[in-house]
PDB file of N, CA and C in Angstrom:
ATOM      1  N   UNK A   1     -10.802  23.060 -43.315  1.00  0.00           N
ATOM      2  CA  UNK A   1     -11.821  22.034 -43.147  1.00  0.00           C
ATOM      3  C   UNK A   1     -13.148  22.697 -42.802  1.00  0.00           C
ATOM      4  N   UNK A   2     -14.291  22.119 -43.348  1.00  0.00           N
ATOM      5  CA  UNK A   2     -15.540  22.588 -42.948  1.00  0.00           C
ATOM      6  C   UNK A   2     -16.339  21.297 -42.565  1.00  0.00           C
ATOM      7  N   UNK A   3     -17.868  21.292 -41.672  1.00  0.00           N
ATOM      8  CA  UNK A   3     -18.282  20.682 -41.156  1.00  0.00           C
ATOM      9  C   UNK A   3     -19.150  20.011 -42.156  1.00  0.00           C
ATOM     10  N   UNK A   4     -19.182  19.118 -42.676  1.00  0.00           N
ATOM     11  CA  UNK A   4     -20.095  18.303 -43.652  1.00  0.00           C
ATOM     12  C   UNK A   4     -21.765  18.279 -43.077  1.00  0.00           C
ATOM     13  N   UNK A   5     -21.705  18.378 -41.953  1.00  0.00           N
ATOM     14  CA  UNK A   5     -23.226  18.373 -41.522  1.00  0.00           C
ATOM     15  C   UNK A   5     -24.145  20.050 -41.387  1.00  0.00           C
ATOM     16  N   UNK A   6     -22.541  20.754 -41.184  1.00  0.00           N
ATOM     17  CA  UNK A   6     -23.191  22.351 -41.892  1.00  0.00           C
ATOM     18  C   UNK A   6     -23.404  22.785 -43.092  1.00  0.00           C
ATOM     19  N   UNK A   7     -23.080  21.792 -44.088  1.00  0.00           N
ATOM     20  CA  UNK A   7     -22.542  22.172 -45.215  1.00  0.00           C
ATOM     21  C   UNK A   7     -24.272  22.558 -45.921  1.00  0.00           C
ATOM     22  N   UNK A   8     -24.856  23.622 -47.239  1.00  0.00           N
ATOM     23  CA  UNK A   8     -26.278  23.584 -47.786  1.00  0.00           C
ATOM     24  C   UNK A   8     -25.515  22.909 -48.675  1.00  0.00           C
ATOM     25  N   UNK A   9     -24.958  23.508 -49.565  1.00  0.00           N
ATOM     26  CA  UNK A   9     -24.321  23.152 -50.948  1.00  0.00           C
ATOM     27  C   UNK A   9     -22.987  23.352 -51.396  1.00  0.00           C
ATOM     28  N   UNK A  10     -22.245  22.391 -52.512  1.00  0.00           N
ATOM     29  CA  UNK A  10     -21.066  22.684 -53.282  1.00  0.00           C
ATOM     30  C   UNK A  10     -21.432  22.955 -54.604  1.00  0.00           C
ATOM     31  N   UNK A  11     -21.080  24.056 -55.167  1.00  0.00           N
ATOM     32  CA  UNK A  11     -21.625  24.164 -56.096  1.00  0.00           C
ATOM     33  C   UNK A  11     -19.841  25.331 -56.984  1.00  0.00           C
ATOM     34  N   UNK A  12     -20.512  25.022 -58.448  1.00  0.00           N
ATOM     35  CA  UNK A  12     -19.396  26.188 -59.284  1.00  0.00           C
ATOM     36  C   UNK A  12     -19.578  27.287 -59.108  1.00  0.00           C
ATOM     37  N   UNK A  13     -18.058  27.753 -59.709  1.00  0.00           N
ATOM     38  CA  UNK A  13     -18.279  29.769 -59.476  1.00  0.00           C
ATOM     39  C   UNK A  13     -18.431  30.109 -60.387  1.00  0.00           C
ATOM     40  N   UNK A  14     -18.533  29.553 -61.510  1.00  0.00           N
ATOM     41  CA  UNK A  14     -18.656  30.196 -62.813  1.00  0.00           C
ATOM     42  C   UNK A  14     -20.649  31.020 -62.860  1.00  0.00           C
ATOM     43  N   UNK A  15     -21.576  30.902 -62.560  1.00  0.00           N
ATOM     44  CA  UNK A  15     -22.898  31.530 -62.866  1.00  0.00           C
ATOM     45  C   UNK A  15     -23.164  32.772 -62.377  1.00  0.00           C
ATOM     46  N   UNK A  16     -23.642  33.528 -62.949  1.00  0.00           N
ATOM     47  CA  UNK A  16     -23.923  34.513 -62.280  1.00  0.00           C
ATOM     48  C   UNK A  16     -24.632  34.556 -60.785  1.00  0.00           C
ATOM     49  N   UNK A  17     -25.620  34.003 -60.512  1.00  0.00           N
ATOM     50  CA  UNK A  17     -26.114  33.714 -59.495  1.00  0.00           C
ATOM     51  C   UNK A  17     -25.039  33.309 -58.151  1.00  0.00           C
ATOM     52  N   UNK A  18     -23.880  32.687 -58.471  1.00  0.00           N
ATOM     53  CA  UNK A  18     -23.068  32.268 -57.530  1.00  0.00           C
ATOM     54  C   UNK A  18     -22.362  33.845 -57.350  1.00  0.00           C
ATOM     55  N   UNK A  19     -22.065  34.128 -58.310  1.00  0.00           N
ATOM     56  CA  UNK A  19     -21.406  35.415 -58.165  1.00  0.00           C
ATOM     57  C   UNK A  19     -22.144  36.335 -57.125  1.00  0.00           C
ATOM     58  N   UNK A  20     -23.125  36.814 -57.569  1.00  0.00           N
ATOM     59  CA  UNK A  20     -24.090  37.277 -56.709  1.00  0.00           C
ATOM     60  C   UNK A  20     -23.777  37.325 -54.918  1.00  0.00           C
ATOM     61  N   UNK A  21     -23.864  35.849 -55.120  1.00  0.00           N
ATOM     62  CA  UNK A  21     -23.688  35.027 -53.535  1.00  0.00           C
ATOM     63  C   UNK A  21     -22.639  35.507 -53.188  1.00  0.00           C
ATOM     64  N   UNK A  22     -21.624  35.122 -53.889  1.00  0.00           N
ATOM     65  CA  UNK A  22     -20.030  35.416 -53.352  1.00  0.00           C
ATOM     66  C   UNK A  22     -20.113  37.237 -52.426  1.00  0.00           C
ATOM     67  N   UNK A  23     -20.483  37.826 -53.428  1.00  0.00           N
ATOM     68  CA  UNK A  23     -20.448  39.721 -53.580  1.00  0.00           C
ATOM     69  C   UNK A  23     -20.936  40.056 -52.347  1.00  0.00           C
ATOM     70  N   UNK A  24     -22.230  39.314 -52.267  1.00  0.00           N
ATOM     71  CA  UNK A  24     -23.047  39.548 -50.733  1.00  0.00           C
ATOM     72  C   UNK A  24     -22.125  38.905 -49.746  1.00  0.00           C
ATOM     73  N   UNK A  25     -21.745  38.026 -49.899  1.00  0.00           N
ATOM     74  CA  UNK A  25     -21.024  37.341 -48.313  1.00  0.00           C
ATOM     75  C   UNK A  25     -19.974  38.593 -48.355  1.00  0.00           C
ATOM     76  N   UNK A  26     -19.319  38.804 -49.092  1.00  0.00           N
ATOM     77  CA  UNK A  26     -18.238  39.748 -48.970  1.00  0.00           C
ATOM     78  C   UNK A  26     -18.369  41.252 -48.485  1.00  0.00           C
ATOM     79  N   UNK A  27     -19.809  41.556 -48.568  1.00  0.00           N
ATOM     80  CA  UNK A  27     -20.408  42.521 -48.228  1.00  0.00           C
ATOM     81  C   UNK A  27     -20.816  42.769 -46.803  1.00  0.00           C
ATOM     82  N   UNK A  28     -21.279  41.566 -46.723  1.00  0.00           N
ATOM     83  CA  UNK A  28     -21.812  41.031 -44.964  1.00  0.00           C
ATOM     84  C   UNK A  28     -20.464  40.764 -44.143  1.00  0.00           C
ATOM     85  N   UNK A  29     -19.066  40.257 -44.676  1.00  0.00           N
ATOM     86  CA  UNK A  29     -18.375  39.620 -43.917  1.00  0.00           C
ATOM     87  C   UNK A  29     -18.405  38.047 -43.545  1.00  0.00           C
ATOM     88  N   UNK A  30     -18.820  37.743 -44.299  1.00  0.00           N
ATOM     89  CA  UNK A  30     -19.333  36.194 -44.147  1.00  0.00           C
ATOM     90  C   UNK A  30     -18.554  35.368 -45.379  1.00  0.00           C
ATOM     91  N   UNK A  31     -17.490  36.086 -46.077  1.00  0.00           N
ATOM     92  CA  UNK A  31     -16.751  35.441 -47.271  1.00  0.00           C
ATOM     93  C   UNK A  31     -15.633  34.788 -46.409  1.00  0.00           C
ATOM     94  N   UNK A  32     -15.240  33.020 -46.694  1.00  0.00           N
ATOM     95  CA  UNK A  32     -14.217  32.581 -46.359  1.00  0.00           C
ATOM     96  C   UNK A  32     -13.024  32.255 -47.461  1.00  0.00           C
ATOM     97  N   UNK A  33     -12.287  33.000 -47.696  1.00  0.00           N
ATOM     98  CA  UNK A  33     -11.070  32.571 -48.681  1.00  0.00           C
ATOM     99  C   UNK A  33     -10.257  31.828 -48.841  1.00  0.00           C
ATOM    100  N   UNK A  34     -10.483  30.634 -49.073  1.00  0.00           N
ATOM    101  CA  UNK A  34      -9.204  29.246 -48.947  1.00  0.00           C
ATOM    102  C   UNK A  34      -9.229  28.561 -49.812  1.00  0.00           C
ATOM    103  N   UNK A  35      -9.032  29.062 -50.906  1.00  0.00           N
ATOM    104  CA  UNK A  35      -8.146  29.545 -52.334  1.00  0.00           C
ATOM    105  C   UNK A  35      -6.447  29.199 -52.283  1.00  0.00           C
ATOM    106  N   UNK A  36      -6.044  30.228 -50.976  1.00  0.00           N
ATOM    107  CA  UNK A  36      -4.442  30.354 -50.671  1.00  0.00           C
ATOM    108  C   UNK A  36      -4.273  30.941 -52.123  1.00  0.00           C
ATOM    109  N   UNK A  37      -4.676  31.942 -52.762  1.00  0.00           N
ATOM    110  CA  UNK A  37      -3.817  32.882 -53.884  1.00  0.00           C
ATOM    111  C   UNK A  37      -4.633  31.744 -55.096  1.00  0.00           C
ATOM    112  N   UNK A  38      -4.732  30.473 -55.442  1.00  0.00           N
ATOM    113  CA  UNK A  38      -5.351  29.554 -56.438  1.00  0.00           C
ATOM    114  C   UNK A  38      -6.575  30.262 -56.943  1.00  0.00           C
ATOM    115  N   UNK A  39      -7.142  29.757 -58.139  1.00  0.00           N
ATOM    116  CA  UNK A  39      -8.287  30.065 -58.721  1.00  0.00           C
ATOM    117  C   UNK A  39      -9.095  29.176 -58.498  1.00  0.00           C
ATOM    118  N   UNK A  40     -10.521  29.782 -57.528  1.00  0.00           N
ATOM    119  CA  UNK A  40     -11.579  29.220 -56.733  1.00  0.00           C
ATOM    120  C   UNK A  40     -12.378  28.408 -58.396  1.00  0.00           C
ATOM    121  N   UNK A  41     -12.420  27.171 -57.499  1.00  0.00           N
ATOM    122  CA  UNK A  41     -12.596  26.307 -58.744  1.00  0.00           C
ATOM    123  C   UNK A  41     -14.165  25.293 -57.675  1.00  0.00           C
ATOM    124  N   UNK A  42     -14.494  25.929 -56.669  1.00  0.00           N
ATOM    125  CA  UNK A  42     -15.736  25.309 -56.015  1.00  0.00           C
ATOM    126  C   UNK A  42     -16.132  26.369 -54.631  1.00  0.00           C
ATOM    127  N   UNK A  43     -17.118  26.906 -54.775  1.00  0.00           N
ATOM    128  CA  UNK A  43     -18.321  27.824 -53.655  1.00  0.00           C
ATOM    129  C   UNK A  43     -18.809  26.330 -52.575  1.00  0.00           C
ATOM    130  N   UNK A  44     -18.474  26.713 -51.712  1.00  0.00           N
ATOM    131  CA  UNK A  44     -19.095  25.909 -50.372  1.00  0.00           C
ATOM    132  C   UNK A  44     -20.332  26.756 -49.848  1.00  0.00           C
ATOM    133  N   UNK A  45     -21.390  26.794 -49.412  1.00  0.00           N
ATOM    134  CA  UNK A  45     -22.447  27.161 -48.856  1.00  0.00           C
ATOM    135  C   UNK A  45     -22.654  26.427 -47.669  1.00  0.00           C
ATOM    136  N   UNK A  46     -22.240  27.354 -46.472  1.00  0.00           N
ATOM    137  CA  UNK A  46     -22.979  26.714 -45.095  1.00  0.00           C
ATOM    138  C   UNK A  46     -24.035  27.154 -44.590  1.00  0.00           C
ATOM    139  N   UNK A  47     -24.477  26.582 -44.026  1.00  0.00           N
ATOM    140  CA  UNK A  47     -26.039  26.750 -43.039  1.00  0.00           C
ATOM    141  C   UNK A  47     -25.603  27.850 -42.158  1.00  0.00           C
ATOM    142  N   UNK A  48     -24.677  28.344 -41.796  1.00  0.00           N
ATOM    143  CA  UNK A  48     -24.756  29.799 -40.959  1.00  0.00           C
ATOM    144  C   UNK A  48     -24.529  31.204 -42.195  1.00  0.00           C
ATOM    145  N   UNK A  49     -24.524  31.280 -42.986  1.00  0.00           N
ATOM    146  CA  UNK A  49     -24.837  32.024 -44.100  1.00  0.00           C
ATOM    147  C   UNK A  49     -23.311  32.083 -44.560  1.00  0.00           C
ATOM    148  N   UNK A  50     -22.370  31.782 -44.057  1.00  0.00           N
ATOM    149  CA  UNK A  50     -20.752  31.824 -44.599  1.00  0.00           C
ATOM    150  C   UNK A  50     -20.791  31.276 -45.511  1.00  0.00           C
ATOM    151  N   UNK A  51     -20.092  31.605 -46.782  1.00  0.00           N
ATOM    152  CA  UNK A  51     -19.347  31.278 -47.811  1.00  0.00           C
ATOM    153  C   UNK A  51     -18.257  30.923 -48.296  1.00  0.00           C
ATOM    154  N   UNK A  52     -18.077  29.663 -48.634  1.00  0.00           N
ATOM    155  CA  UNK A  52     -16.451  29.537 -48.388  1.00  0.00           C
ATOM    156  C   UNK A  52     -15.801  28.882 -50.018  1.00  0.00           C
ATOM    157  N   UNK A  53     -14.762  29.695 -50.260  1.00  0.00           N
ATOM    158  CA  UNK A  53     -14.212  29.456 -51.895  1.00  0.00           C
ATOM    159  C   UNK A  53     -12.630  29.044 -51.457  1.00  0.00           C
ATOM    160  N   UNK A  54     -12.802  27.680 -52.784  1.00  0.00           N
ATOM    161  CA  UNK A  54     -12.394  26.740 -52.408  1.00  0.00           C
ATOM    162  C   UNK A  54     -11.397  26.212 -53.709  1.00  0.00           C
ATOM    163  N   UNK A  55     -10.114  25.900 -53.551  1.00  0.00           N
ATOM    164  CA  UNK A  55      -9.409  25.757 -55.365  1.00  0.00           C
ATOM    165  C   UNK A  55      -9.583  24.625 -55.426  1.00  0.00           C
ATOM    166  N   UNK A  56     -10.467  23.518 -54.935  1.00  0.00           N
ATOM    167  CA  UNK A  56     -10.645  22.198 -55.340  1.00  0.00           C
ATOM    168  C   UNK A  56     -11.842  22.025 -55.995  1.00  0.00           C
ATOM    169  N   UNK A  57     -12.030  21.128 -57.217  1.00  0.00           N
ATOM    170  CA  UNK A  57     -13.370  20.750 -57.777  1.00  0.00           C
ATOM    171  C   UNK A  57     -14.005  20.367 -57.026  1.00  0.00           C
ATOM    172  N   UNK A  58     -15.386  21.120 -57.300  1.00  0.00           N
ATOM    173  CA  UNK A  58     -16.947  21.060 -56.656  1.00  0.00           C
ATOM    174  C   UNK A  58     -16.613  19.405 -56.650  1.00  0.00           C
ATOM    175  N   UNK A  59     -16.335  18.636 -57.795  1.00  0.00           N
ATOM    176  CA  UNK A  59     -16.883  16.814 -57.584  1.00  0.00           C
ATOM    177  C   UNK A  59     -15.907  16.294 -56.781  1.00  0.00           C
ATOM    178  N   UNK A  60     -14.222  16.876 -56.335  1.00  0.00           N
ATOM    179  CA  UNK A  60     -14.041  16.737 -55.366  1.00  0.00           C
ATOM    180  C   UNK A  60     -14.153  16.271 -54.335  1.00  0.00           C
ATOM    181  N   UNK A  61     -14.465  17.820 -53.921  1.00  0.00           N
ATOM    182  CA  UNK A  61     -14.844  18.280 -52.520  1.00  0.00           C
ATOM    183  C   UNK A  61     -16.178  16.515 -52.282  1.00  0.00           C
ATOM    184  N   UNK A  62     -17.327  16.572 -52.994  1.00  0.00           N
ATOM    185  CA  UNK A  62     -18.210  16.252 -53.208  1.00  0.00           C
ATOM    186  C   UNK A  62     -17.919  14.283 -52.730  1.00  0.00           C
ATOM    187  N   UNK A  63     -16.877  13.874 -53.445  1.00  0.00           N
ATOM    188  CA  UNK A  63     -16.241  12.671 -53.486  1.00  0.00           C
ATOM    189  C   UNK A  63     -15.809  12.558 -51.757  1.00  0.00           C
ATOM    190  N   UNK A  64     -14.983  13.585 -51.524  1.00  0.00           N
ATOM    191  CA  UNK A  64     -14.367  13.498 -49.915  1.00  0.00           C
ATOM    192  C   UNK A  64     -15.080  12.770 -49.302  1.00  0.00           C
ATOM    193  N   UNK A  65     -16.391  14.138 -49.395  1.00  0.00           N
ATOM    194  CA  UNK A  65     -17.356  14.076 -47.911  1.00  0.00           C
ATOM    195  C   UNK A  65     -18.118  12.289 -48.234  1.00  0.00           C
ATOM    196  N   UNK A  66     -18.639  12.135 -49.341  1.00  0.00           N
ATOM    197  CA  UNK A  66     -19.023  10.821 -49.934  1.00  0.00           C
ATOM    198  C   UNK A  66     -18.324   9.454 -49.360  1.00  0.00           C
ATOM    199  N   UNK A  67     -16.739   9.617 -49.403  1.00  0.00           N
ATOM    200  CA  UNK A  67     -15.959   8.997 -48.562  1.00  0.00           C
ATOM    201  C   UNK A  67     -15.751   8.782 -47.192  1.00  0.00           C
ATOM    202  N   UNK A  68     -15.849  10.037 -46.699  1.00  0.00           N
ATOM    203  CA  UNK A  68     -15.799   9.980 -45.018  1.00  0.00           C
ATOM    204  C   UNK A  68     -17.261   9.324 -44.720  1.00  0.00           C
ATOM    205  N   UNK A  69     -18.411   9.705 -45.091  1.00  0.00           N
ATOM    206  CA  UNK A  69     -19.583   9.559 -44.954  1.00  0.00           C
ATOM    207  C   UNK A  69     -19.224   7.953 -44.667  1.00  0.00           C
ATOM    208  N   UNK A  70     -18.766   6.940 -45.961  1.00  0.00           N
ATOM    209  CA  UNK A  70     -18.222   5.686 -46.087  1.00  0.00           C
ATOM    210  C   UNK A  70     -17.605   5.270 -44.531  1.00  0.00           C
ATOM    211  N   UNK A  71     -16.684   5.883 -44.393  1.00  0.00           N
ATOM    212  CA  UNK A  71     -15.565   5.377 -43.361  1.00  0.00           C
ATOM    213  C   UNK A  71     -16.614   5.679 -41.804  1.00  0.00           C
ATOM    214  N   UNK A  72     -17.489   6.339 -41.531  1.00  0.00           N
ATOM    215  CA  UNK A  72     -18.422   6.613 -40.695  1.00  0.00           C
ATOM    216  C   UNK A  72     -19.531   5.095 -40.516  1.00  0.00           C
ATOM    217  N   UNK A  73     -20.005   5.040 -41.695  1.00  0.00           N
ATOM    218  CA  UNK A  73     -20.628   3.745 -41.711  1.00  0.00           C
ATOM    219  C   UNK A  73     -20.199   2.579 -41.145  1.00  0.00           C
ATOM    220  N   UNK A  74     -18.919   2.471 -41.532  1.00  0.00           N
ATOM    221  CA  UNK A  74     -18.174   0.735 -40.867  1.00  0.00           C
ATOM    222  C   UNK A  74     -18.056   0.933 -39.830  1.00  0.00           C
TER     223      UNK A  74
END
């Protein structure tokens, strides 16, 4: 689980640019792997510079937080 109010962005792993991102967190120590062995199918970006790869679709993930956001409201 990650904090929806830390969250910058969900975004794909497929661009180079994400790649990029990934290489550096992994470099810094700031890569989170929760995958569990799956093929990272969505990059989480938090506001403390961690990176976190993720085997659920970016629209997903995206839908969840959209939902809880929902259940917060009532």
């Amino acid at each position: 689980m990650v904090s929806a109010n830390r969250l910058i962005a969900i975004v794909s792993p497929g661009s180079q640019p994400i790649k990029r991102i990934i290489d550096e967190a992994k470099g810094r120590g700031s890569l989170i792997d929760a995958t569990y062995g799956r093929r990272t199918r969505s990059v989480i970006i938090m506001d403390s510079g961690h990176v976190v790869l993720s085997a659920i679709q970016h629209e997903t993930v995206a839908s969840r937080l959209d939902d809880e956001e929902e259940e917060d409201d009532e």
